[in-house]
Structures are given as C-alpha cells and as structure tokens.
Protein backbone atom coordinates (compact mmCIF):
# COMPACT_ATOMS: atom_id res chain seq x y z
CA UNK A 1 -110.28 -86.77 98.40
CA UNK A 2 -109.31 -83.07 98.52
CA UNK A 3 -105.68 -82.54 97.45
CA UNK A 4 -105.40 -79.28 96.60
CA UNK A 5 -102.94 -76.57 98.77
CA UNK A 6 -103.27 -72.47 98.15
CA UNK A 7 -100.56 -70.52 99.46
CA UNK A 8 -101.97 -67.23 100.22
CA UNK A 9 -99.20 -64.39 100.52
CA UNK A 10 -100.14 -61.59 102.03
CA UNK A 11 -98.89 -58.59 103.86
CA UNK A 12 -97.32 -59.26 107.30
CA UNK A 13 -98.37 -55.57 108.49
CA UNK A 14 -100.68 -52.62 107.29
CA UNK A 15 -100.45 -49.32 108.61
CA UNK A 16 -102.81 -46.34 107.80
CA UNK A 17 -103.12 -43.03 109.72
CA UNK A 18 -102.12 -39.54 110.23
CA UNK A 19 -97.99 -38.74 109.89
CA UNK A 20 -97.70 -43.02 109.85
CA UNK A 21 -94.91 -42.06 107.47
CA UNK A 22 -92.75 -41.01 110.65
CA UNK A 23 -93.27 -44.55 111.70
CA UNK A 24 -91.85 -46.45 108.92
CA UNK A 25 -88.38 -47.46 110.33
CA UNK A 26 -90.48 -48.89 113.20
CA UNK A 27 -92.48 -50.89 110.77
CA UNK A 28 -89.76 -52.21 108.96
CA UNK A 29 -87.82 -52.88 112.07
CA UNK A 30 -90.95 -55.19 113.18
CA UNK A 31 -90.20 -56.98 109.75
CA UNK A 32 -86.54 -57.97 110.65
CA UNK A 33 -85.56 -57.21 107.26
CA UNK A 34 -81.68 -56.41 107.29
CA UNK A 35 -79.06 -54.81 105.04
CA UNK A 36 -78.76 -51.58 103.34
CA UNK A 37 -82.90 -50.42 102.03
CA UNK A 38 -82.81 -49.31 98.68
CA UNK A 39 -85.30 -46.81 98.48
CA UNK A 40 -87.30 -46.92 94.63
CA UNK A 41 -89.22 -43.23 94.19
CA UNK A 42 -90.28 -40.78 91.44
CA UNK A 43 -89.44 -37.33 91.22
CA UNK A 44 -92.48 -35.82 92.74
CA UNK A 45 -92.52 -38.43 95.80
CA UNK A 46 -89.04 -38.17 96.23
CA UNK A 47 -89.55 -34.42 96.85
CA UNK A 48 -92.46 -34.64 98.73
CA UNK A 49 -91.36 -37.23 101.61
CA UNK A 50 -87.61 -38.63 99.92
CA UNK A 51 -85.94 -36.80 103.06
CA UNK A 52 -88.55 -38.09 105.77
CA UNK A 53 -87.88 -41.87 104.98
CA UNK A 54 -83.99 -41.43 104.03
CA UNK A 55 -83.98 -39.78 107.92
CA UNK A 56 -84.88 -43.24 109.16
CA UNK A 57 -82.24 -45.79 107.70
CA UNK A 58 -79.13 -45.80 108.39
CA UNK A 59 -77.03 -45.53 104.81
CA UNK A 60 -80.00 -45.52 102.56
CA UNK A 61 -79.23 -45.78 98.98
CA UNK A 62 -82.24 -44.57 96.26
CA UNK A 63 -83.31 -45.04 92.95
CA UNK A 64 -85.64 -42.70 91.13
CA UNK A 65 -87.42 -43.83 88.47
CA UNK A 66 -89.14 -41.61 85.66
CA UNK A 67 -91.71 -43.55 84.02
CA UNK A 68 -92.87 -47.55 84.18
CA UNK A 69 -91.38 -50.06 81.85
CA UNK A 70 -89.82 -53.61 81.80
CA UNK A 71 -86.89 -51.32 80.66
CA UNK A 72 -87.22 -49.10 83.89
CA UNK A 73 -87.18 -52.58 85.96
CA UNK A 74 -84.20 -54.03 84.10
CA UNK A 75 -82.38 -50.55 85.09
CA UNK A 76 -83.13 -50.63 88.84
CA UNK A 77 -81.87 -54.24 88.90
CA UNK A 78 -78.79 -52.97 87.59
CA UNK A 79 -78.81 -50.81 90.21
CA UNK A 80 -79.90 -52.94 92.91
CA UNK A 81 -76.83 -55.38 92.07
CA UNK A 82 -74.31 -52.68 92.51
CA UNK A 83 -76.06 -51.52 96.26
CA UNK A 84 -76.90 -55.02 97.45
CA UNK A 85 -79.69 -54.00 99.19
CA UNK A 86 -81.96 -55.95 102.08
CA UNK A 87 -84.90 -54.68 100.88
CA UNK A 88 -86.74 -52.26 99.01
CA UNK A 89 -88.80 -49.71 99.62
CA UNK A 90 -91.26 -48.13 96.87
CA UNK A 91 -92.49 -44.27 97.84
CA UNK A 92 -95.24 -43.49 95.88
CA UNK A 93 -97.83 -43.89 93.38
CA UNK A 94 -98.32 -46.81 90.71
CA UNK A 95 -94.36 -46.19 88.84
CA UNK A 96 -92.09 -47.12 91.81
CA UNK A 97 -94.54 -49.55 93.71
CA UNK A 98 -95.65 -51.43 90.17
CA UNK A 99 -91.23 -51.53 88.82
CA UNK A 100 -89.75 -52.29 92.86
CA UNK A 101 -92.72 -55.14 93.17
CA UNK A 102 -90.92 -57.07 90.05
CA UNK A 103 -87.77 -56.00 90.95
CA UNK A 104 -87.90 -57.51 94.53
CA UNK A 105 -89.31 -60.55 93.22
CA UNK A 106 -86.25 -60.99 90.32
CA UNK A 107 -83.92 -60.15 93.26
CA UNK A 108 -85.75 -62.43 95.89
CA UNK A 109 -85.46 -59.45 98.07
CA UNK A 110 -88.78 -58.45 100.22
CA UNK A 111 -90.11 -54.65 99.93
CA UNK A 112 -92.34 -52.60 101.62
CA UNK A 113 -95.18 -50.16 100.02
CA UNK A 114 -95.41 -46.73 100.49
CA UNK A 115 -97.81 -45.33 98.84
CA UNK A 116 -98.19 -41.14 98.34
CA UNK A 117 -101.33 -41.90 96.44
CA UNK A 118 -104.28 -43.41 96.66
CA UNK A 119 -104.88 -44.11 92.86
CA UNK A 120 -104.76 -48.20 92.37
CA UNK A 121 -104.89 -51.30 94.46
CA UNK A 122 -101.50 -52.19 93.36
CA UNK A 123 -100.32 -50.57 96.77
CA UNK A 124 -100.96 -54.39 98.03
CA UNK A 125 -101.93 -56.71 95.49
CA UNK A 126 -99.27 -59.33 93.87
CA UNK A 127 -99.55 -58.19 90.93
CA UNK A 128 -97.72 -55.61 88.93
CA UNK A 129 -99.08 -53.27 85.81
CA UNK A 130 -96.23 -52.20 83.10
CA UNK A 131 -96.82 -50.47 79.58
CA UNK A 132 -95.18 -51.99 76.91
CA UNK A 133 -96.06 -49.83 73.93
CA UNK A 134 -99.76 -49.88 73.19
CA UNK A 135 -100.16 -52.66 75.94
CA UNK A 136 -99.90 -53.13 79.32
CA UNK A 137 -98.77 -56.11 81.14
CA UNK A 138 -100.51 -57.79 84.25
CA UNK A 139 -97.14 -59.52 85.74
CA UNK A 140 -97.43 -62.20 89.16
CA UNK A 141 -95.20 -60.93 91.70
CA UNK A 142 -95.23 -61.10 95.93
CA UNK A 143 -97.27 -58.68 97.28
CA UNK A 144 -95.22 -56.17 99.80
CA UNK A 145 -94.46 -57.46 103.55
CA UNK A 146 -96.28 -54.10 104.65
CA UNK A 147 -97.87 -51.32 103.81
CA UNK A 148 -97.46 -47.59 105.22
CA UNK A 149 -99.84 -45.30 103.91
CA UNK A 150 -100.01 -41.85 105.53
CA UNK A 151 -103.13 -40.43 105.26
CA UNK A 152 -101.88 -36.85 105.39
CA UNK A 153 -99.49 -37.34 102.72
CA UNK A 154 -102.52 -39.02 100.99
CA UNK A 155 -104.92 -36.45 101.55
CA UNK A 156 -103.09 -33.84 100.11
CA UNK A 157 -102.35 -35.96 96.76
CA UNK A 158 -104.37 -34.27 93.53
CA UNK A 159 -107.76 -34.91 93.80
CA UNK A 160 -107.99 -36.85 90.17
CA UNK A 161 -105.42 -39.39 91.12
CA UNK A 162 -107.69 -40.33 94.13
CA UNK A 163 -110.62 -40.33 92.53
CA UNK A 164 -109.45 -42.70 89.98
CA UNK A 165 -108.67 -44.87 92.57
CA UNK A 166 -112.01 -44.65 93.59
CA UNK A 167 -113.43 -46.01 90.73
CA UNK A 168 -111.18 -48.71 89.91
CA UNK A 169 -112.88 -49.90 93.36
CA UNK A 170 -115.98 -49.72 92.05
CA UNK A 171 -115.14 -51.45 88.75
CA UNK A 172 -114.67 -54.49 90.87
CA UNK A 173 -118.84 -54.84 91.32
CA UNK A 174 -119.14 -55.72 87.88
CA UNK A 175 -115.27 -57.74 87.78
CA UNK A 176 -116.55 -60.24 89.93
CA UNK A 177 -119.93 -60.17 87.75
CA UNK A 178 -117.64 -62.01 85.27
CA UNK A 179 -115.86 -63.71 87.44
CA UNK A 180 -119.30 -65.67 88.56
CA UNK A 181 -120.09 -65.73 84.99
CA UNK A 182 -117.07 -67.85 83.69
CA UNK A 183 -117.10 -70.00 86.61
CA UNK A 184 -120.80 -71.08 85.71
CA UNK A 185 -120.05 -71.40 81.89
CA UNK A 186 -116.22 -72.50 82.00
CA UNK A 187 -115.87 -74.04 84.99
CA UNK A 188 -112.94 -71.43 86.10
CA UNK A 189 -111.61 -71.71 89.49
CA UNK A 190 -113.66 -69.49 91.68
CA UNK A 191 -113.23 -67.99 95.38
CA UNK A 192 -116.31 -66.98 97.41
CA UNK A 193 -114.56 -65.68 99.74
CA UNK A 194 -112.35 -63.43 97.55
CA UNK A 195 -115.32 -62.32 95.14
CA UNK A 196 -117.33 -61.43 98.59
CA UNK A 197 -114.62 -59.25 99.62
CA UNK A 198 -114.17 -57.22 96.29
CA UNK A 199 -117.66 -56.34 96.17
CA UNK A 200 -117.94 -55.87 99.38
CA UNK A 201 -115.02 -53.42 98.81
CA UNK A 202 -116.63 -51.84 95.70
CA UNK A 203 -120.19 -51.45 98.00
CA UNK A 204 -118.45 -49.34 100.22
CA UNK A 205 -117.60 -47.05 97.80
CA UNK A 206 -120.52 -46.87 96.05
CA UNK A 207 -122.71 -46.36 99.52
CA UNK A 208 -120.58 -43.70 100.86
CA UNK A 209 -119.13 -41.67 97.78
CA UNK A 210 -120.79 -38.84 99.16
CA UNK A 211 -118.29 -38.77 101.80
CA UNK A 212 -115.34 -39.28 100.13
CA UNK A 213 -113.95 -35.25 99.61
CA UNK A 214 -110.44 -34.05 98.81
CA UNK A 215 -108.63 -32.84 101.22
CA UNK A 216 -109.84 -34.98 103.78
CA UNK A 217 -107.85 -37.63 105.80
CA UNK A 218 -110.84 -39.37 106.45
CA UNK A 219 -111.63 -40.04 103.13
CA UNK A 220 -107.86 -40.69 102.64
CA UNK A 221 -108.60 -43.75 105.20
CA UNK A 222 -111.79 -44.87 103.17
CA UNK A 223 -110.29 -44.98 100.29
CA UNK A 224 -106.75 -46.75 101.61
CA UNK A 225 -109.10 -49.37 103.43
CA UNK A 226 -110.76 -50.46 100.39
CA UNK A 227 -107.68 -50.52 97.92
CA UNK A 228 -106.13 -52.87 100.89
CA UNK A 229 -108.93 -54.72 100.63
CA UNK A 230 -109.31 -55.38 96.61
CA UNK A 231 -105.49 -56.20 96.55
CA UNK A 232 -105.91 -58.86 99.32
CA UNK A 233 -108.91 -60.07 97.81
CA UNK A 234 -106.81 -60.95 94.37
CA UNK A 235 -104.06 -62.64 96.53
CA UNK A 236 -106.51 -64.74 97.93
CA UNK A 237 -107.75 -65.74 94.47
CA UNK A 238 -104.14 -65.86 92.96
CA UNK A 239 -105.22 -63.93 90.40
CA UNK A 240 -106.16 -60.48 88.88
CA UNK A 241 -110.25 -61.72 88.39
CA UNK A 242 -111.67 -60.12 91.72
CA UNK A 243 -110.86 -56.70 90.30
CA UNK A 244 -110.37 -57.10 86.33
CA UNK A 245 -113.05 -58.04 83.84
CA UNK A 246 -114.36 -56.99 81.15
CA UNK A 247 -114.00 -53.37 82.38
CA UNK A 248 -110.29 -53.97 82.26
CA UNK A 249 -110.43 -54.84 78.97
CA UNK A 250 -112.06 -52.29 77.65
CA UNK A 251 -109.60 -49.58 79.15
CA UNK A 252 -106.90 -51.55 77.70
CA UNK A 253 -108.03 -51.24 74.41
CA UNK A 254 -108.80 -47.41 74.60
CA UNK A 255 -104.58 -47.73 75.89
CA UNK A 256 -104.36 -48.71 72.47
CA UNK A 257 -106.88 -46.68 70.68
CA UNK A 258 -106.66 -43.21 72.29
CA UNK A 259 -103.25 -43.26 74.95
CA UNK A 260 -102.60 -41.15 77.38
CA UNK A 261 -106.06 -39.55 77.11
CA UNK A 262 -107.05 -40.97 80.58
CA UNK A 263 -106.09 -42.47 83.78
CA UNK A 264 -107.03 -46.09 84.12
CA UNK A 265 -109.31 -45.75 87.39
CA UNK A 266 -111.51 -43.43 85.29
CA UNK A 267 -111.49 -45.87 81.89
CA UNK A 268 -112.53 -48.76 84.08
CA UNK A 269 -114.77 -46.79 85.86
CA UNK A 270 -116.88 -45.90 82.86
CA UNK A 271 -116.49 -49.01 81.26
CA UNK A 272 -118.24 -50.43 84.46
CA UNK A 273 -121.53 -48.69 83.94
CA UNK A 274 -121.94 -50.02 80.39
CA UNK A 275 -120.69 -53.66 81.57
CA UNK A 276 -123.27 -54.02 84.41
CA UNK A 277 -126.01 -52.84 81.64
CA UNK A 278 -124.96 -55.78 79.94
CA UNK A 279 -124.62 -58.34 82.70
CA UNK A 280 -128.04 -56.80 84.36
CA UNK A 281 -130.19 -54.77 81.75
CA UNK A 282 -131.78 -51.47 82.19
CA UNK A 283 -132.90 -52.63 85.86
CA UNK A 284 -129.21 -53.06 86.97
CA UNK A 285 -127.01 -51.34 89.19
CA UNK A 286 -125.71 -49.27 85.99
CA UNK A 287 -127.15 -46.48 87.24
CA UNK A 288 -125.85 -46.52 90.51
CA UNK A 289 -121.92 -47.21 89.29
CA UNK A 290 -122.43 -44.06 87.63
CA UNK A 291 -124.05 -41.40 90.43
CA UNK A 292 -121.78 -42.56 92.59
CA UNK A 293 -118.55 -42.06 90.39
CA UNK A 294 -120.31 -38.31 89.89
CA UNK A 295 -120.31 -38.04 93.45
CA UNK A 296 -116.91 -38.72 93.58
CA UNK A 297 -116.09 -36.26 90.33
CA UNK A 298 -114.61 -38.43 88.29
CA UNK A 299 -116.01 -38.98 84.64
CA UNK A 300 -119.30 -41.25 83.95
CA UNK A 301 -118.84 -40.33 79.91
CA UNK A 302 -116.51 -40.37 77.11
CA UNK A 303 -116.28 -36.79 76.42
CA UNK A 304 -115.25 -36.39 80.12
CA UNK A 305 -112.55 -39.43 79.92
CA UNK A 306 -111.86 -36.88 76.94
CA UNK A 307 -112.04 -39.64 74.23
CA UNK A 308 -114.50 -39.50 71.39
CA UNK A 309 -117.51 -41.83 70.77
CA UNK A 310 -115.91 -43.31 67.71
CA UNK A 311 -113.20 -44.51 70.27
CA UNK A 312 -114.97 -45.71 73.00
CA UNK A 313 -117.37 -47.65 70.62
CA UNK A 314 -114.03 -49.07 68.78
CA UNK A 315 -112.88 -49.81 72.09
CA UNK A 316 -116.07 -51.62 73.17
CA UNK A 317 -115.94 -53.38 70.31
CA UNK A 318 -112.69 -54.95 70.19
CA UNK A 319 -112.09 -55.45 73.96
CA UNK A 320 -112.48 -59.19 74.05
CA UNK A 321 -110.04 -59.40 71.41
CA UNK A 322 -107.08 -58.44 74.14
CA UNK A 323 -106.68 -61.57 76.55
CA UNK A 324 -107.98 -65.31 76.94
CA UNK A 325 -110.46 -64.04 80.10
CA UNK A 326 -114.37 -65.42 79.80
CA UNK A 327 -116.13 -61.90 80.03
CA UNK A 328 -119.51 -60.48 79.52
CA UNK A 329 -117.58 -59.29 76.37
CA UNK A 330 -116.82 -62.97 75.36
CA UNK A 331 -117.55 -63.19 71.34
CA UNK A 332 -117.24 -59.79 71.57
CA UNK A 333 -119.87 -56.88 70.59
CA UNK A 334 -121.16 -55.86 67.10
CA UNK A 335 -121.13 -51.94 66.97
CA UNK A 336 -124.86 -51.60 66.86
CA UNK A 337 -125.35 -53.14 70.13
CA UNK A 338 -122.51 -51.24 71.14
CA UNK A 339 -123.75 -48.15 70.78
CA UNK A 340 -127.08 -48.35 72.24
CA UNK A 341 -125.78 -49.90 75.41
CA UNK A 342 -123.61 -46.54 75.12
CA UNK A 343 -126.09 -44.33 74.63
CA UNK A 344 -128.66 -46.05 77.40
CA UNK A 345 -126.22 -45.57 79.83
CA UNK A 346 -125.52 -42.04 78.92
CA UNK A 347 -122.01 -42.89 78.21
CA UNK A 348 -122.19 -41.44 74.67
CA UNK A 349 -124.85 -38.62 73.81
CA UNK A 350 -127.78 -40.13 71.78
C-alpha cells in the first residue's frame, strides 16, 4: 500500500513583465499578508527601485544588507524583532533574496521575491545559498508566496550577472544526468516529473541562446521563465538535485581553491561541459553546453572563468570530496583523467 504524502510548497503568484514592479502592492495585497513589510535590499537595488516599492506600503521599514552570511541573517533578525514586521520583502539579486528567505522562515513570517537580477534560480526555489568562509551552505527554507520580476528593471541589470544565470540553467542538463544516475545505482528518491522539468528548462536555453541579448526585455522574460521553472522543479523534488550535481560541486571547490575569481553561474556552467563528457563521451551533448554558453558570452574555459588550469584540475579532482551526493564524480577523479577530459573539451588548452 502507498503511504507516502509530499507537501509541495510553491509560490501562490508569479508575475513577470514590463514596469510589474509598479504592481507589487497589488500583488501582495492579493496575498492578504498584513502588518508593517519589512523591506530586505542591497545598496545597489535599494538605489535602483528602494523608492518605487517603499511608495507602495504604507509605513515600510528596510533593511539593507551588504554581503551574505549566517552573520548577515542573524543581524536582520535582530532587526526584524525590533519592527515586527508581516512580511518581508527581498529587492534584488542573490544577497537579500538568499538572507530574507532564512530569515522569514526563522521568523515564520511569509516574503515575497523581487528580484533586480536575473542571475540564479534562488528567486523561487526553497532553498537558500550562504558563504561561510571557503564554503557555501545549501540551507531548506519556504520558497517566497510570489514572485515580481520586472523585466525592465531586469533588462537593464549588467549583462554578466544575467548571463550567469543563464548557465546555471543549463548546468541543470547534466544535474539531472546524476540525478538519474544515483537513483539507478543508490536507489535515491527520484521525481520524473521534476527532472523533466529542469531539463526541459535547461533545453530552452540551450535551443534559443542565440536569442537571449542584453538589453532586451524579451530575453529578460526567457531567462525569468526558466529560473521560475528550475526553482519549482527543486520544490517539487524537495531537494537541490534537479539543478545541483556534480557541476555544483566542482564550483564549490574552485570557492575554495581560487574565491572570488568567478560568479557561480559561470563555474557551473563550465563544469557542465566537462561533466556531460563524462556521463556521455566524446558523442555527448558537451559540445553543445558549450556553443551555447558562447552564444550567450559567458566563459566555456578556465582562463575565461579567470582561474588557472592547475586550479580547475585541483578542483576537478577533489570535488566529490565536498558533500555525501552520488555524482558522476563519485570516487572521485585521478588527475590524469582529469586533464584529458579538460583538454577534450577545450576547457584547458592542450
């Protein structure tokens, strides 16, 4: 007999389109949230569009964070407890959505996403990514009861952050690679449905990368769709897998090795070519991952992530050393083999 009960949380509302922001109060009037919002920014978004969602609340109160750390949540529940807000609201990029998504959930409060840029699929996934050091944390947390994400504002975001959203979206082809991979060797709990919808997601990318320009808000949309999409593909799994293998791994490790040298979207996006090598040989869709993150500008090498070979190699090597997750990695990778998956893939120069 079947006994088993998933509670899929997801958002109640999504919103995408041109000057959306403008419609936010509506939105989170259609939630029937109430109390005082407690608006959780950075410096750069609070500039940008502070004043725009401030003009729709009545007595907002804000909290602008600087960088992302569990000290950086511990501070805004400080300040959350002397404001006693309803609800939060996080404007902007992966800082104040990733550090107001564990905050809400310490303070059993709701909040709503509003993203300025379109760089990670945190925006709507239940999950939240803080540094700690040389690490960085994957924390459970609810998932935001909407989304607004102005594709104007988005648009007009720097080009980079975008396209490392971009690939982060892609790196969820070869994700759900080992996804399949431990369920048929470890028996781990496995979704069709959400694995069909995260490459579906990253498929969509890689078709139509040649589309996807800055400065366009119909890119902006493309783009939005599919981070939606990989974030409610993990809350239907419960989990990070649909979008985190042993791509993930690797750019954690060159976190360690060589920090700060790279945005994530772009580590994970290289580190997908040379992962679907391994999970599909010289005949995979390696080649593929890595004309279509071209298309999209952002880096297909090492020397372009701006690390050097020594550290992506020691990076490749030691990835499956960072969590208990059944990769393609699993074992792990002597640095001969390394390498010449590397250099096939044009990843490092021969």
């Amino acid at each position: 007999m079947f006994e088993k009960t998933t509670w899929i949380k997801l958002p109640r509302n999504v919103l995408v389109g041109h000057d959306v922001l403008d419609d936010l109060g509506e939105a989170v009037g259609e939630l029937y949230l109430t109390g005082r919002p407690l608006i959780v920014t950075s410096p750069t978004p609070n500039e940008i569009a502070g004043d725009r969602v401030r003009a729709q609340f009545d007595d907002p109160a804000t909290a602008v964070v600087e960088n992302a750390s569990f000290a950086a949540v511990e501070d805004l529940k400080e300040t959350a407890e002397a404001v006693d807000p309803g609800y939060l609201i996080a404007l902007g990029g992966g800082k104040p959505i990733d550090i107001a998504k564990m905050a809400a959930d310490h303070l059993d409060v709701g909040f709503v996403s509003v993203p300025t840029v379109a760089s990670h699929d945190g925006i709507v996934s239940g999950r939240s990514s803080i540094p700690e050091g040389d690490t960085r944390h994957s924390v459970a947390a609810d998932p935001p009861l909407a989304v607004v994400a102005d594709t104007t504002l988005l648009a007009n975001a720097p080009w980079r952050l975008t396209t490392a959203g971009c690939a982060d979206i892609i790196s969820n082809y070869t994700a759900v690679k080992d996804w399949r991979l431990a369920r048929r060797l470890r028996n781990v709990e496995y979704s069709e449905y959400a694995g069909a919808l995260s490459e579906m997601t990253a498929e969509l990318l890689v078709e139509n990368a040649d589309m996807i320009r800055p400065g366009l808000e119909e890119s902006a949309w493309v783009v939005v769709k599919a981070l939606v999409s990989s974030g409610v593909a993990m809350s239907i799994a419960g989990s990070s897998r649909p979008a985190s293998g042993a791509e993930h791994l690797i750019s954690h490790q060159l976190d360690r090795i060589a920090p700060g040298k790279a945005l994530h979207g772009h580590q994970v996006g290289v580190a997908s070519i040379m992962t679907e090598f391994l999970h599909s040989g010289e005949n995979g869709r390696w080649a593929a991952i890595r004309d279509a993150l071209d298309e999209l500008d952002a880096p297909t090498t090492a020397s372009e992530l701006g690390v050097d070979d020594a550290e992506l190699i020691a990076a490749l090597t030691s990835a499956h050393e960072i969590r208990d997750r059944y990769t393609i990695l699993q074992g792990g990778i002597n640095e001969e083999a390394a390498v010449e998956v590397a250099t096939a893939t044009g990843v490092i120069e021969d």
